[in-house]
Protein backbone atom coordinates (compact mmCIF):
# COMPACT_ATOMS: atom_id res chain seq x y z
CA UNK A 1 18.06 42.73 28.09
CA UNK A 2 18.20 39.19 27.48
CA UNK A 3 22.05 37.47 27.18
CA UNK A 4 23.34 35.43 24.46
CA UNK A 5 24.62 31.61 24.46
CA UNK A 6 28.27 32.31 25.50
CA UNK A 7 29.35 29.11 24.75
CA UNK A 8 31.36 29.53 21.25
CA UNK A 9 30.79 27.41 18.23
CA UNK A 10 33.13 25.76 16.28
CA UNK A 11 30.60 25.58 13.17
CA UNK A 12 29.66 28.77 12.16
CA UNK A 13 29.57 30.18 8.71
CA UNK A 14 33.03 32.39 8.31
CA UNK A 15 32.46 35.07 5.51
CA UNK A 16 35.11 34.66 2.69
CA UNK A 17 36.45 37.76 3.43
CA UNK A 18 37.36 37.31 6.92
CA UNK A 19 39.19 33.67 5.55
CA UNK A 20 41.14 35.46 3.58
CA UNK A 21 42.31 37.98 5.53
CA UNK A 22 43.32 35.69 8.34
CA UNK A 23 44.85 33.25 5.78
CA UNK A 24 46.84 36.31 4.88
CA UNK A 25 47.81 37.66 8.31
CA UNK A 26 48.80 34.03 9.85
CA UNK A 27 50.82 33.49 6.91
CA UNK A 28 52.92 37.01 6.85
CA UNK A 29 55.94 36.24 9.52
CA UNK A 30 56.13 39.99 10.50
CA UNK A 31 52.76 39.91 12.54
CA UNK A 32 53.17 38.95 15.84
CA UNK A 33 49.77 39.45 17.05
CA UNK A 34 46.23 39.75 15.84
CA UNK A 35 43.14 41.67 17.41
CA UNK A 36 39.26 40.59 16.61
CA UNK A 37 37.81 43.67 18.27
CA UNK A 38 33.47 43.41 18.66
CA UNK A 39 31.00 44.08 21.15
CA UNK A 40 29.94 41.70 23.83
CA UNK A 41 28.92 38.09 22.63
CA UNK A 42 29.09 39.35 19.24
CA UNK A 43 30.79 35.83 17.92
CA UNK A 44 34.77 36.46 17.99
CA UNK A 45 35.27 33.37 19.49
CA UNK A 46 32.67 31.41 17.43
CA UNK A 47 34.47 32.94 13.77
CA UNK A 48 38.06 32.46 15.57
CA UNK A 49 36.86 28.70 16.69
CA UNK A 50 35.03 27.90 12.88
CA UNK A 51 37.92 29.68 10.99
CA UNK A 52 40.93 27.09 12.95
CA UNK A 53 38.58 24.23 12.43
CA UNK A 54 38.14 24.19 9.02
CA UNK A 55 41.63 24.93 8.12
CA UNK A 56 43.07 22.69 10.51
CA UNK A 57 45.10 20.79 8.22
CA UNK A 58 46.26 23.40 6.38
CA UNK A 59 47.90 25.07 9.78
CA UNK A 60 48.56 21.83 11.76
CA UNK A 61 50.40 22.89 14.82
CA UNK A 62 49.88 26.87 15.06
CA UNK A 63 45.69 25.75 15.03
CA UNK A 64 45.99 23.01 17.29
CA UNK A 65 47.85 25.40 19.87
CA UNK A 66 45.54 28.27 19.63
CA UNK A 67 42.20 26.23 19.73
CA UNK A 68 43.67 24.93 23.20
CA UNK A 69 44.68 28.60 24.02
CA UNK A 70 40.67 29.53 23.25
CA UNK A 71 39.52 26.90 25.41
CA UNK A 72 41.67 27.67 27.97
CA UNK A 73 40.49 31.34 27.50
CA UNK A 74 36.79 30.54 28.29
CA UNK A 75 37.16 28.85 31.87
């Protein structure tokens, strides 16, 4: 069985619906913590990476930090 690219993306198409729901779970103060739960080099990282990207201005300093926590993540 052949192996995917594990080397995320930071350009990937997010689905609306995922947007949303992580606009609305980053912006509730009572979560704490959120799990993105998929198989093997399904593209968590790649939506997580794409997602912070394009809403980087919107979420300044909370995006900057975990964009550096996903890259640290990866080595």
């Amino acid at each position: 069985m052949k192996q995917g690219n594990l080397n995320a993306k930071d350009d990937a198409y997010v689905p609306l619906i995922y947007s949303q729901k992580l606009d609305e779970l980053i912006s509730d103060p009572n979560i704490k913590n959120i799990a993105v739960t998929a198989p093997y080099d399904s593209g968590k990282t790649t939506i997580l990476k794409s997602y912070f990207k394009k809403r980087e201005l919107r979420y300044k300093l909370g995006i900057r930090y975990t964009n550096h926590l996903i890259i640290l993540l990866q080595i």
